[in-house]
N, C-alpha and C. Protein backbone atom coordinates (compact mmCIF):
# COMPACT_ATOMS: atom_id res chain seq x y z
N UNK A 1 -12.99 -6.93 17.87
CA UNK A 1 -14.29 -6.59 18.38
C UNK A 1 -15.35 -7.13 17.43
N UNK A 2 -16.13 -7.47 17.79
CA UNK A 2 -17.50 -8.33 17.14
C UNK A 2 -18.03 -7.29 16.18
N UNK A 3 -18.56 -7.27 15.22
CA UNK A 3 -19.41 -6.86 14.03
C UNK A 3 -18.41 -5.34 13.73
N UNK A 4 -17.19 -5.38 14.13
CA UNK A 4 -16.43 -4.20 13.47
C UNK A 4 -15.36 -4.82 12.32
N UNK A 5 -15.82 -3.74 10.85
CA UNK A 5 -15.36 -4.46 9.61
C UNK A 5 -13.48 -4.61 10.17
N UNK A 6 -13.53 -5.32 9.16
CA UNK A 6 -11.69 -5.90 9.15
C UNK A 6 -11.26 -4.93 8.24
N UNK A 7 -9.68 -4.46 8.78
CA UNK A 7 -9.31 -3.54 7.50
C UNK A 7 -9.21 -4.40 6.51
N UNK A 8 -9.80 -3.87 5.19
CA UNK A 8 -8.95 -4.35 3.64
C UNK A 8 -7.62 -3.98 3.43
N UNK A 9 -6.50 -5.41 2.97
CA UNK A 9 -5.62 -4.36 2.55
C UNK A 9 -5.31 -5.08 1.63
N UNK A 10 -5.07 -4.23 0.21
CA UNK A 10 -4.52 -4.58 -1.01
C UNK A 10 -3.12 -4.57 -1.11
N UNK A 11 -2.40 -5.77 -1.65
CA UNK A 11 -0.92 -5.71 -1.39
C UNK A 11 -0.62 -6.10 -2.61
N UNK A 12 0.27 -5.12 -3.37
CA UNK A 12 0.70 -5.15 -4.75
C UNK A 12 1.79 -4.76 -5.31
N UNK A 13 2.53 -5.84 -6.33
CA UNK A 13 3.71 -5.42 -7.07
C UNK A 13 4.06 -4.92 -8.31
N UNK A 14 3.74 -3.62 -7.73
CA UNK A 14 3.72 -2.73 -9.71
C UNK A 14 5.18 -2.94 -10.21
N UNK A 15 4.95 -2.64 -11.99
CA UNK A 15 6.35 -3.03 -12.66
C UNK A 15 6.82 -4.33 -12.92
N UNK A 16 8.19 -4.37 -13.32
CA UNK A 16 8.97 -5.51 -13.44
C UNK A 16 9.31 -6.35 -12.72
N UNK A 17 9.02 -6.20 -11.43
CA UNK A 17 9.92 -6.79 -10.19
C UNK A 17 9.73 -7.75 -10.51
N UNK A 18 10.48 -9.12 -10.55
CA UNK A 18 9.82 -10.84 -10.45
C UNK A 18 10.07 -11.12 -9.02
N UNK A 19 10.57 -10.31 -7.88
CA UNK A 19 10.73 -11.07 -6.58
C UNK A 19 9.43 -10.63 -5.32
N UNK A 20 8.69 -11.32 -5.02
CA UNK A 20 7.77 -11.02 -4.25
C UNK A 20 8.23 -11.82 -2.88
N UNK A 21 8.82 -12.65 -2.67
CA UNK A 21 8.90 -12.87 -1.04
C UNK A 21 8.39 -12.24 -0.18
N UNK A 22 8.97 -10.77 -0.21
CA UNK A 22 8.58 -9.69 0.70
C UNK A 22 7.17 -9.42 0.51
N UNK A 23 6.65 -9.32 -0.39
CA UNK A 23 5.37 -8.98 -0.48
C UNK A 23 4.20 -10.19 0.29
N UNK A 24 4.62 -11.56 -0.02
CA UNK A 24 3.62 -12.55 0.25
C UNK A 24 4.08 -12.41 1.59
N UNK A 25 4.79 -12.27 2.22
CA UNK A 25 5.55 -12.60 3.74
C UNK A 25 4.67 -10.95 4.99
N UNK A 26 4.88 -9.85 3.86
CA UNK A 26 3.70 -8.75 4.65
C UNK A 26 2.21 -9.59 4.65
N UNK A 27 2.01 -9.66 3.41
CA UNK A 27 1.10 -10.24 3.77
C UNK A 27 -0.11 -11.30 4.62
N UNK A 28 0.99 -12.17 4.23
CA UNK A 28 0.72 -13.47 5.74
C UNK A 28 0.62 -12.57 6.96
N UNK A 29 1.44 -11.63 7.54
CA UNK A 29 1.33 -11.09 8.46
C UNK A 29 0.65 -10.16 8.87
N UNK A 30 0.04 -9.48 7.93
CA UNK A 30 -1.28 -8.80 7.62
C UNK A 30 -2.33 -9.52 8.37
N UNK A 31 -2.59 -10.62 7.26
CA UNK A 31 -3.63 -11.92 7.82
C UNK A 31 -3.55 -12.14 9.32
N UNK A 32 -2.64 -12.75 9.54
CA UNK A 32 -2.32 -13.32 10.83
C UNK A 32 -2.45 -11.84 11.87
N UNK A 33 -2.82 -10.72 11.69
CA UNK A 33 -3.01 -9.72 12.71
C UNK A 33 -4.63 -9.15 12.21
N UNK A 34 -4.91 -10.41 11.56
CA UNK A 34 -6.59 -10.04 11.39
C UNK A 34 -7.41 -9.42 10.31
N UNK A 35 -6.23 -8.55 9.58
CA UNK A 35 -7.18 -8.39 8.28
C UNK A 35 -7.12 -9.03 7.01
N UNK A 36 -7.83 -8.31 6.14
CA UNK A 36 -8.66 -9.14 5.03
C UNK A 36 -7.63 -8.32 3.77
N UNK A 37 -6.26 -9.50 2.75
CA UNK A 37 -5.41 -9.24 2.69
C UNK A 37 -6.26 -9.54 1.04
N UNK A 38 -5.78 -8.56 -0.02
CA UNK A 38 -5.86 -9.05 -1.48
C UNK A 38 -4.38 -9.27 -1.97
N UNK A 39 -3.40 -10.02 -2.53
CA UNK A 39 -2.36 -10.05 -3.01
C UNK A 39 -2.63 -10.31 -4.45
N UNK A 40 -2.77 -9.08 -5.55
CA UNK A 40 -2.66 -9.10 -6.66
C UNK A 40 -1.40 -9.76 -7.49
N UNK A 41 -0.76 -9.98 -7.01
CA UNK A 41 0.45 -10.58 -7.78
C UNK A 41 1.60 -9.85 -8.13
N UNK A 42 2.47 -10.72 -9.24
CA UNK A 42 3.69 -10.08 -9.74
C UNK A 42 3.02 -9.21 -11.09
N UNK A 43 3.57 -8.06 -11.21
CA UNK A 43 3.91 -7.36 -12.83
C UNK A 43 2.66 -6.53 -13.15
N UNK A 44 2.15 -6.00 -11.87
CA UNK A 44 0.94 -4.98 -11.71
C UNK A 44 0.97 -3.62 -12.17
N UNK A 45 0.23 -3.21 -13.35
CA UNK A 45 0.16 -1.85 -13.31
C UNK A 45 -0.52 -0.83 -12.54
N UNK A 46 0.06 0.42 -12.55
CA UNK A 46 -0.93 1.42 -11.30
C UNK A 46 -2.06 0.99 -11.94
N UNK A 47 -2.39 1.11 -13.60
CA UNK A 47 -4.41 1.02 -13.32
C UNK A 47 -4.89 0.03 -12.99
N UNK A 48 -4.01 -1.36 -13.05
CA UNK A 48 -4.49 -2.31 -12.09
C UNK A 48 -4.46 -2.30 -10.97
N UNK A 49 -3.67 -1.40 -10.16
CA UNK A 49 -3.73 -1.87 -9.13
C UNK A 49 -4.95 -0.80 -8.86
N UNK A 50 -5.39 0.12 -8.93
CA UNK A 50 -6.08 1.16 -8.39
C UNK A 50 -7.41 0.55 -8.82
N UNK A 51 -7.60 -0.12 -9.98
CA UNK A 51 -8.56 -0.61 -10.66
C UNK A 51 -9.46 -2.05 -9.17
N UNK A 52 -8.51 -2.40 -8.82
CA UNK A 52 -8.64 -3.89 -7.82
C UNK A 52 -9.20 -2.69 -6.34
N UNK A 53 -8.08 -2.07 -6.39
CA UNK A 53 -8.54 -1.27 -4.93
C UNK A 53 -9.74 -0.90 -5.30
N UNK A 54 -10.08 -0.48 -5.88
CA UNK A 54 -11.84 0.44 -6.24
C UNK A 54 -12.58 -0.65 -6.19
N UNK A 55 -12.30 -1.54 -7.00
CA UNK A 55 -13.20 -3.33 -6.95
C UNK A 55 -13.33 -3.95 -5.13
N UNK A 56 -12.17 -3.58 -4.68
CA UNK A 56 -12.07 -4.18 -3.52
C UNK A 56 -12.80 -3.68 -2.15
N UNK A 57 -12.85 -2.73 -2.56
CA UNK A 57 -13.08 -1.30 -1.90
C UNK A 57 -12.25 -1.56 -0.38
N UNK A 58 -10.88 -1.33 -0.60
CA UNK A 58 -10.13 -1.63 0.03
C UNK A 58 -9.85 -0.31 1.00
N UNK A 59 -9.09 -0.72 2.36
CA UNK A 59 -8.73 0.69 3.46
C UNK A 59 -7.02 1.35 2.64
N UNK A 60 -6.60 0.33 2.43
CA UNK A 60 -5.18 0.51 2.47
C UNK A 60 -4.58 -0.31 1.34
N UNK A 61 -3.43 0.36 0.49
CA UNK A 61 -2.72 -0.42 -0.72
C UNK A 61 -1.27 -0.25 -0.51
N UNK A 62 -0.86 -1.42 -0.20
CA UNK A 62 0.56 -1.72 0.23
C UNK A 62 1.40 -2.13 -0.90
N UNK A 63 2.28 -1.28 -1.78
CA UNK A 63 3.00 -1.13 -2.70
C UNK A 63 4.34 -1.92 -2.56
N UNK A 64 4.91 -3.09 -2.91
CA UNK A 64 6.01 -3.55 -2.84
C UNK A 64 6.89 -3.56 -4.15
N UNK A 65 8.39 -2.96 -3.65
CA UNK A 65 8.89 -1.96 -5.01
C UNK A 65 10.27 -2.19 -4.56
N UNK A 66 10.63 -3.12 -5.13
CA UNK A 66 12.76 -3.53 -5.76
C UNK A 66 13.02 -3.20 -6.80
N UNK A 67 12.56 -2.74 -7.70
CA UNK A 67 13.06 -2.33 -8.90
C UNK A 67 13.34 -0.97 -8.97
N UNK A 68 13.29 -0.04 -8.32
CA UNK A 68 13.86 1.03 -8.23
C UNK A 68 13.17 1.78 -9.24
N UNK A 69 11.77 1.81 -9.90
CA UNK A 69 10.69 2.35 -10.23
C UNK A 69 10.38 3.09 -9.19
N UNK A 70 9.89 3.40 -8.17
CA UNK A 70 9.36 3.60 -7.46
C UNK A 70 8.68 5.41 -7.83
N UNK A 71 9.61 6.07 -7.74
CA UNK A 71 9.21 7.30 -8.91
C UNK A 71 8.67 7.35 -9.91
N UNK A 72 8.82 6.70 -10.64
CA UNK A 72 7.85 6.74 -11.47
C UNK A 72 5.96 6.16 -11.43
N UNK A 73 6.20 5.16 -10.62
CA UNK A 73 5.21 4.45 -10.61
C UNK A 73 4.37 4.77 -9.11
N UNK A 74 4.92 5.26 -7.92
CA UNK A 74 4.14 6.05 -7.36
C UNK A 74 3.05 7.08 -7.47
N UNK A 75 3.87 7.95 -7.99
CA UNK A 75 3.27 9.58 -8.36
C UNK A 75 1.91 8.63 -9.38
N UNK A 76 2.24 7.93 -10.49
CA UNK A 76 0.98 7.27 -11.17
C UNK A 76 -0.28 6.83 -10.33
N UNK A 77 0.04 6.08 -9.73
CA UNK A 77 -0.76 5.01 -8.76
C UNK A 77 -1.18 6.43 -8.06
N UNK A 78 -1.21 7.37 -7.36
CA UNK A 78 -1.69 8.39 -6.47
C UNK A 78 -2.59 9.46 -7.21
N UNK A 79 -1.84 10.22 -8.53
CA UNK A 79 -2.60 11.00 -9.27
C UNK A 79 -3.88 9.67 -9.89
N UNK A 80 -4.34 8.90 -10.05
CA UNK A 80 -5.31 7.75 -10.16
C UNK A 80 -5.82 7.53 -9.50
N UNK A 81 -5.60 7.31 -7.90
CA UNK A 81 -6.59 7.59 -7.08
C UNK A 81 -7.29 8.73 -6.71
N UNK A 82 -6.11 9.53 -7.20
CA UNK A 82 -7.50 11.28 -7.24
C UNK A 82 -8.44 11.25 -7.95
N UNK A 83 -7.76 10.71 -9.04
CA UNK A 83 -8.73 10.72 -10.05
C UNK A 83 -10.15 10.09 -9.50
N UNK A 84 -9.93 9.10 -9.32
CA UNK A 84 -11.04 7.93 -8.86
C UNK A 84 -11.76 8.74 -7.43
N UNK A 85 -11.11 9.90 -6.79
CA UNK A 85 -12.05 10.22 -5.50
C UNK A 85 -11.39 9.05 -4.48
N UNK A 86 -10.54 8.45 -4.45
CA UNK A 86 -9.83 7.87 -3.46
C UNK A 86 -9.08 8.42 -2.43
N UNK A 87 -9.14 9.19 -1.88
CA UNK A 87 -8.14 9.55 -1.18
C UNK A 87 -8.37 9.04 0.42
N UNK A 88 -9.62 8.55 0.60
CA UNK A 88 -9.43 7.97 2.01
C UNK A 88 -8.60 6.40 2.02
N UNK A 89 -8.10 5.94 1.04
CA UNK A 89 -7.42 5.04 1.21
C UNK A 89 -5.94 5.26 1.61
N UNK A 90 -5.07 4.58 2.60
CA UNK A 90 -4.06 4.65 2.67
C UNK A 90 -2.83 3.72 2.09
N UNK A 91 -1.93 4.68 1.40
CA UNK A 91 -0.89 3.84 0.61
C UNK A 91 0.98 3.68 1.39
N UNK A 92 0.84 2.97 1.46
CA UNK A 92 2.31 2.48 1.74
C UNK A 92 3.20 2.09 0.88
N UNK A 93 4.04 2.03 0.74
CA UNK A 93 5.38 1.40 0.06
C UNK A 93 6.91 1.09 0.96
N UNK A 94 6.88 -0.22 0.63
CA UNK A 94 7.56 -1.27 0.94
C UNK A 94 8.71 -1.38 0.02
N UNK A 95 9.97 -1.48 0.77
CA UNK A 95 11.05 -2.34 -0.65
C UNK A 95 12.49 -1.12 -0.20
N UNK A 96 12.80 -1.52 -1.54
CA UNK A 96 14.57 -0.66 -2.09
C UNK A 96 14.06 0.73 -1.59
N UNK A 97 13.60 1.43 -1.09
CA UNK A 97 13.50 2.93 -1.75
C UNK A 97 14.92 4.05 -0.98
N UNK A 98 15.34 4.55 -2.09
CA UNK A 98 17.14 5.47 -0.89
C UNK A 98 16.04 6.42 0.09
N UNK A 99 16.82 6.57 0.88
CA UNK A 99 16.11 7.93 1.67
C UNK A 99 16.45 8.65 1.06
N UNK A 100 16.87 9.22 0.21
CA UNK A 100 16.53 10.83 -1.01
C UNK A 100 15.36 10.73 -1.43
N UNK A 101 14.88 9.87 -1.43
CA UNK A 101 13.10 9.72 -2.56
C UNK A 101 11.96 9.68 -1.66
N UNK A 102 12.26 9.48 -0.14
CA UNK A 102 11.39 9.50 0.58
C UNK A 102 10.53 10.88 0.82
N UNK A 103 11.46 12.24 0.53
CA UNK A 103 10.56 13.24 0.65
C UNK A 103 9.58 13.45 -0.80
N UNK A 104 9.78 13.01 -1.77
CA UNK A 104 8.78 13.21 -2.97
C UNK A 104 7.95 11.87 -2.90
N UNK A 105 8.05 11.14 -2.09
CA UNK A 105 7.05 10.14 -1.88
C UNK A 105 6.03 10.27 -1.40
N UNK A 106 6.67 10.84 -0.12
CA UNK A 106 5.83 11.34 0.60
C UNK A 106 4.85 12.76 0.44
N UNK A 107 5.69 13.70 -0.28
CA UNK A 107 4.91 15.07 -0.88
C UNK A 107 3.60 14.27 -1.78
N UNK A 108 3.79 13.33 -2.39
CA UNK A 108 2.68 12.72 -3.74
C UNK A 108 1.32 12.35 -3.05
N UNK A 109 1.54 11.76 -1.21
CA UNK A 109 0.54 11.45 -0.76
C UNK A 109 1.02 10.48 -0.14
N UNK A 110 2.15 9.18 -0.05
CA UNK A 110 2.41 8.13 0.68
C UNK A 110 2.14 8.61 2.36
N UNK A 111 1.24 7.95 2.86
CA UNK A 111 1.81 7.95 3.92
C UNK A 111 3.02 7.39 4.93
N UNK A 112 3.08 6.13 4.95
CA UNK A 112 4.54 5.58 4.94
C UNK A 112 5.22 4.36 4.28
N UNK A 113 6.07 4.88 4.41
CA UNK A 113 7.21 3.94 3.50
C UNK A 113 8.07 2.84 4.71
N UNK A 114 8.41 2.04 4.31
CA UNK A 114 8.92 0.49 5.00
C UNK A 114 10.20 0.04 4.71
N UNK A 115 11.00 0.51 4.57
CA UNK A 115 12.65 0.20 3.92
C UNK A 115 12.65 -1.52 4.93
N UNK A 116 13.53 -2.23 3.78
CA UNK A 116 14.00 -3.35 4.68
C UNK A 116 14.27 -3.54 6.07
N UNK A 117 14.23 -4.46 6.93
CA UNK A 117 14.44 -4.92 7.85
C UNK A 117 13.30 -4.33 8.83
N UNK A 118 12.29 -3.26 8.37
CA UNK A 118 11.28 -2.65 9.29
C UNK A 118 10.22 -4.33 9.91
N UNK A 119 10.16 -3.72 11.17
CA UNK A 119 9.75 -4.72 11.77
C UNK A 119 8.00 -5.35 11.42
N UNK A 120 7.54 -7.01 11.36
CA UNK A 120 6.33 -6.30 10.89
C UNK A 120 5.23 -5.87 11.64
N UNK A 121 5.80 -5.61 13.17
CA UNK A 121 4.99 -5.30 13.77
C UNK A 121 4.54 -3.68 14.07
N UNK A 122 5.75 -3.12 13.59
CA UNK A 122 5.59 -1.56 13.51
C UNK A 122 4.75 -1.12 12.25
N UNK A 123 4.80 -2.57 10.74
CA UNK A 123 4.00 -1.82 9.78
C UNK A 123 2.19 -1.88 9.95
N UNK A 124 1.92 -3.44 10.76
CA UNK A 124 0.28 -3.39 11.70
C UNK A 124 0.18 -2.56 12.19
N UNK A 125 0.89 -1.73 13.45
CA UNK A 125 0.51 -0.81 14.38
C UNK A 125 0.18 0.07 13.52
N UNK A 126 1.22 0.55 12.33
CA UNK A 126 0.97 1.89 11.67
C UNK A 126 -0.28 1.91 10.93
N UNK A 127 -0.78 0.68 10.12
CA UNK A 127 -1.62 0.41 9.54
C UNK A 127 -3.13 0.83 10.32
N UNK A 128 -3.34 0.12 11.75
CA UNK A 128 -3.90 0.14 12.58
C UNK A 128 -4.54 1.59 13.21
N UNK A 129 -3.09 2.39 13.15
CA UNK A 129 -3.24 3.90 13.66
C UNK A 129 -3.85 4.80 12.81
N UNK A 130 -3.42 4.45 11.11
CA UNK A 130 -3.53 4.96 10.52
C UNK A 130 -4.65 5.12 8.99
N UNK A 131 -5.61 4.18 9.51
CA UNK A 131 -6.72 3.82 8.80
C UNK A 131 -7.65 4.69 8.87
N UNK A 132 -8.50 5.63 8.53
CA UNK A 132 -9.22 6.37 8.81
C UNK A 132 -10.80 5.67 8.34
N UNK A 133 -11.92 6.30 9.04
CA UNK A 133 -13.45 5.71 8.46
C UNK A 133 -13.37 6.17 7.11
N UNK A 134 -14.41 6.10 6.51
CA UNK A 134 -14.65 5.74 5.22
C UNK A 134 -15.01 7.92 4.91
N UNK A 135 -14.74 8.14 3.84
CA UNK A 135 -14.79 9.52 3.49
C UNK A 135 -13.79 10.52 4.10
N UNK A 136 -13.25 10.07 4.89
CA UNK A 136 -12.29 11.03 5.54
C UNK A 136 -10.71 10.72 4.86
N UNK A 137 -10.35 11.98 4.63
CA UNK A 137 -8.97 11.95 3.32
C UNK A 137 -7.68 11.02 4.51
N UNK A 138 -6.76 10.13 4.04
CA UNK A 138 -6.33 8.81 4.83
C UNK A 138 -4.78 9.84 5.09
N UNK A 139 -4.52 10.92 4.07
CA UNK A 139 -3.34 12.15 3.84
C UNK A 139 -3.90 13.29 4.02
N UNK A 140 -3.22 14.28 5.08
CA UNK A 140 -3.86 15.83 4.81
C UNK A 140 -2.76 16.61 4.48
């Protein structure tokens, strides 16, 4: 629709991981369904990444996570956006994660998580559904 903003979405690989495929490949597909994609790179810390989202003033931060950090470096990245008064942004995570970790992922604030082979058209729709305007909390 004409003069309605594009979602932002920040797409980032906290930690060690060196494999991003997955990450540049959401991304492209991000793009290609219209929004306005930041790909911070490999070997991101939460205060970078939260640091870029605040710079970006981004809708949504799409977390891509093989290293099996994900606990640790979640709960970080979320208590930081409280900090910051972020909470209308929505966070995802992408990657390795077991379904045992999905319920403390989700308790921290994720809204959803993307295990392999998820299609990428179910992670747009969700993105899409799940963007809220600006001040309104993106988790209740």
């Amino acid at each position: 629709m004409p003069g309605e903003r594009k979602i932002r979405v920040l797409v980032a690989k906290p930690g060690l991981d060196g494999h991003d495929r997955g990450a540049k490949v959401i991304a492209r597909a991000l793009r290609d369904a219209g929004m306005e994609v930041i790909y911070t790179g490999l070997r991101q810390t939460p205060e970078m990444i939260v640091n870029a989202s605040l710079q970006e003033d981004v809708d949504v931060i799409g977390l891509s996570i093989l290293s099996g950090a994900h606990n640790a470096i979640v709960p970080r990245v979320m208590d930081l956006l409280k900090h910051n008064q972020m909470d209308d942004v929505l966070v995802l995570v992408g990657g390795i994660i077991p379904d045992q970790d999905v319920p403390l992922l989700k308790e921290k604030g994720v809204a959803g998580i993307f295990q392999p082979g998820t299609a990428m058209d179910e992670i747009i729709q969700f993105i899409r559904h799940n963007v809220k305007p600006r001040g309104i909390p993106a988790v209740t």
